[in-house]
C-alpha atoms as a PDB file:
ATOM      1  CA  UNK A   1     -44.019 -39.701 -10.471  1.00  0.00           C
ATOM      2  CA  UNK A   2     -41.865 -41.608 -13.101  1.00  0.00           C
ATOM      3  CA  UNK A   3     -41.545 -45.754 -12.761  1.00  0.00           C
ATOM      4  CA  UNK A   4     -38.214 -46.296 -11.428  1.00  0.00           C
ATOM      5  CA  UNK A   5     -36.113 -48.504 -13.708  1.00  0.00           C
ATOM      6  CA  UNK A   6     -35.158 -51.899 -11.918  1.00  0.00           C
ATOM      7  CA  UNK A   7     -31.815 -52.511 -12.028  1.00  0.00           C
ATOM      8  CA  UNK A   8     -30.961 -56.619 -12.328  1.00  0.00           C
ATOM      9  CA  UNK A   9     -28.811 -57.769  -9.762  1.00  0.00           C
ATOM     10  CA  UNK A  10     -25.603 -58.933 -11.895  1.00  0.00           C
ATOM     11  CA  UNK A  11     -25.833 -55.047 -13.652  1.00  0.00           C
ATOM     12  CA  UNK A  12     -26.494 -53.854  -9.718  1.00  0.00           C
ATOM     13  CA  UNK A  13     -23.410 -56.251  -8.343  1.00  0.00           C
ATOM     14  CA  UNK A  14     -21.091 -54.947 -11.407  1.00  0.00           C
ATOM     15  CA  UNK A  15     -22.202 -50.916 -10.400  1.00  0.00           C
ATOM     16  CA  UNK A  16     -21.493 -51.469  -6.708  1.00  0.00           C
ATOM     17  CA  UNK A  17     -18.072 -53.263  -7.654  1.00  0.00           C
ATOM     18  CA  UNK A  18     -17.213 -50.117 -10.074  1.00  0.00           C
ATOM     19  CA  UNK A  19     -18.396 -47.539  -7.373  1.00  0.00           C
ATOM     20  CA  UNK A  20     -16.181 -49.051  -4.400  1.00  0.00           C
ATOM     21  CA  UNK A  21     -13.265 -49.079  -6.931  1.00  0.00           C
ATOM     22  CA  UNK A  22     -13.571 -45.448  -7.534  1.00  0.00           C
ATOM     23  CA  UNK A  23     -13.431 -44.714  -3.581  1.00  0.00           C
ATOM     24  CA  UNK A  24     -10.392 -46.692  -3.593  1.00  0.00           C
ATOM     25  CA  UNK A  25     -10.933 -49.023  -0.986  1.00  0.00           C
ATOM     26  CA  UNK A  26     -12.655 -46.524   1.678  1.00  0.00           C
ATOM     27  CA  UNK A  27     -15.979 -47.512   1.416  1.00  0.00           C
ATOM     28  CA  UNK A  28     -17.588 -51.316   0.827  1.00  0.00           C
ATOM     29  CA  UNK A  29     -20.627 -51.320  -1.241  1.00  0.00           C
ATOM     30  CA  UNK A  30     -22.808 -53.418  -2.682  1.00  0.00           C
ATOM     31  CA  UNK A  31     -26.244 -53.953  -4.443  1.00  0.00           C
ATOM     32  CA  UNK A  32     -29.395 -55.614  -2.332  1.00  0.00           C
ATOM     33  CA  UNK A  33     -30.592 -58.069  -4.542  1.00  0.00           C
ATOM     34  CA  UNK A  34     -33.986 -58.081  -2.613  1.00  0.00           C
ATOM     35  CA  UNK A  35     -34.112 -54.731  -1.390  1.00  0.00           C
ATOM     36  CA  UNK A  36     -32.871 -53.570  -5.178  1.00  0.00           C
ATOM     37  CA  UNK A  37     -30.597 -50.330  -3.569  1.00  0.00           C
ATOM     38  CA  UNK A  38     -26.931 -50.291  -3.168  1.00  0.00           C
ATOM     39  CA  UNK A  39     -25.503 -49.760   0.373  1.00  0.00           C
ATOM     40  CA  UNK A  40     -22.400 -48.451   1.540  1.00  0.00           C
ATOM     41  CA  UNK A  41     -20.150 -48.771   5.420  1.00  0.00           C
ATOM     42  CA  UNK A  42     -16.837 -47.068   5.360  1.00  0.00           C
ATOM     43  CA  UNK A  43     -13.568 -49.598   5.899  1.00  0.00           C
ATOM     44  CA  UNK A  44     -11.966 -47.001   8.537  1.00  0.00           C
ATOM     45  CA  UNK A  45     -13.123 -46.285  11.857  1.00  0.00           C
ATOM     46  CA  UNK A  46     -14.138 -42.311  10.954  1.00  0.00           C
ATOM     47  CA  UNK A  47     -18.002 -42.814  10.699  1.00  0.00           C
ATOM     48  CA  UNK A  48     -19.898 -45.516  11.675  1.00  0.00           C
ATOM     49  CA  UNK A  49     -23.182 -45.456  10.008  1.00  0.00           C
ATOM     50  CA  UNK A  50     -24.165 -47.466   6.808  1.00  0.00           C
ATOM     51  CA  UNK A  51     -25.997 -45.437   3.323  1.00  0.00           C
ATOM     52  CA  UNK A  52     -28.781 -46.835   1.376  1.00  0.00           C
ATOM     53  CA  UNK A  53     -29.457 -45.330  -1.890  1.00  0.00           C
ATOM     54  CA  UNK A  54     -31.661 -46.744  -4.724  1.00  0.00           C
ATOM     55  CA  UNK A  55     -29.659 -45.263  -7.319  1.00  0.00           C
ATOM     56  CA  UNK A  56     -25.456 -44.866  -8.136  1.00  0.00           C
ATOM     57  CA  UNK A  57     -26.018 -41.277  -8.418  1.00  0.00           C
ATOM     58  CA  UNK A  58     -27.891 -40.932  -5.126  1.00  0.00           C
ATOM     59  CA  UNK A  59     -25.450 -43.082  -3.256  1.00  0.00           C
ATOM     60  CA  UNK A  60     -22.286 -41.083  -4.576  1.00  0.00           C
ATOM     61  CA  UNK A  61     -24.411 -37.965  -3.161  1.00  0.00           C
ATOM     62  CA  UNK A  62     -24.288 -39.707   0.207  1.00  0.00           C
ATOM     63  CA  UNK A  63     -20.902 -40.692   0.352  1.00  0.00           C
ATOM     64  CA  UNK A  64     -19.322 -37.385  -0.710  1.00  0.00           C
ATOM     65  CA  UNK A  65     -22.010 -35.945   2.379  1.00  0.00           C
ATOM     66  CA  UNK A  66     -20.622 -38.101   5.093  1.00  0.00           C
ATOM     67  CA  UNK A  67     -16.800 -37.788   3.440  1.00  0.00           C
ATOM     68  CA  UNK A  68     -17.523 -33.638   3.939  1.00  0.00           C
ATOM     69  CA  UNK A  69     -18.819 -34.035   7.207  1.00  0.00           C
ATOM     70  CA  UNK A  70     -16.296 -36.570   8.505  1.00  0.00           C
ATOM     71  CA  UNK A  71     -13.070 -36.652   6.347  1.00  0.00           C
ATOM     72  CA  UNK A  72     -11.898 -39.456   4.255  1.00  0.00           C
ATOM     73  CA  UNK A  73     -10.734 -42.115   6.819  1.00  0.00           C
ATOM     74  CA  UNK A  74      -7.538 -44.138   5.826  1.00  0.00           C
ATOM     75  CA  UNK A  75      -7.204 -45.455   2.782  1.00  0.00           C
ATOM     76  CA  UNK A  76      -7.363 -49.557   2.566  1.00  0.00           C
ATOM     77  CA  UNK A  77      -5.082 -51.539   0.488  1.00  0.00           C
ATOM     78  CA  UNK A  78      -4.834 -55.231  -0.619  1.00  0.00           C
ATOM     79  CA  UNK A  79      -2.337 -57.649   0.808  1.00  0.00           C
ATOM     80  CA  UNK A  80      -0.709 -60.437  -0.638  1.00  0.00           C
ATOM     81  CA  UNK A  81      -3.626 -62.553   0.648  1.00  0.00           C
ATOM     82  CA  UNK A  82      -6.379 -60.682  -0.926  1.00  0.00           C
ATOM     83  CA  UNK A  83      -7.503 -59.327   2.355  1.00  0.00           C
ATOM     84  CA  UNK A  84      -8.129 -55.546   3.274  1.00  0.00           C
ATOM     85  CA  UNK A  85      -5.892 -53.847   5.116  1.00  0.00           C
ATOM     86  CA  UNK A  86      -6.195 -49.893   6.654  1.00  0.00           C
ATOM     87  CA  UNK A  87      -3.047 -47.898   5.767  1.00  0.00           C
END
């Protein structure tokens, strides 16, 4: 069994930030500092569980699972305040 790489948390915060951009603004994700994996809840209502995945490529596995399983969900934009809003 290979070593897993350890991924530092500002690479693992800048991965999770690139990640939720790509699913434009259905999923929130982030890194764990201490638990070093990147998580993952959906912004709409479609699915409520949560992913953990110690690896980007893992965690895109998991979301496209649950998006197959359980549709996309609305799309979330920004308002003019920053916040998230559900289309």
């Amino acid at each position: 069994m290979a070593v897993q790489e350890r991924i530092r948390p500002v690479d693992g915060d800048k991965i999770a930030r690139d990640l939720q951009a790509q699913t434009h603004g259905r999923w929130v994700i982030w890194f764990g500092h201490h638990t070093r994996s990147f998580w993952a809840i959906t912004r709409g209502d479609h699915w409520s569980g949560h992913i953990e995945a110690r690896t980007p490529r893992e965690l895109i596995a998991r979301l496209a699972e649950v998006d197959a399983w359980f549709g996309f969900g609305r799309p979330s934009i920004r308002t003019r305040s920053g916040a998230w809003a559900l289309t």
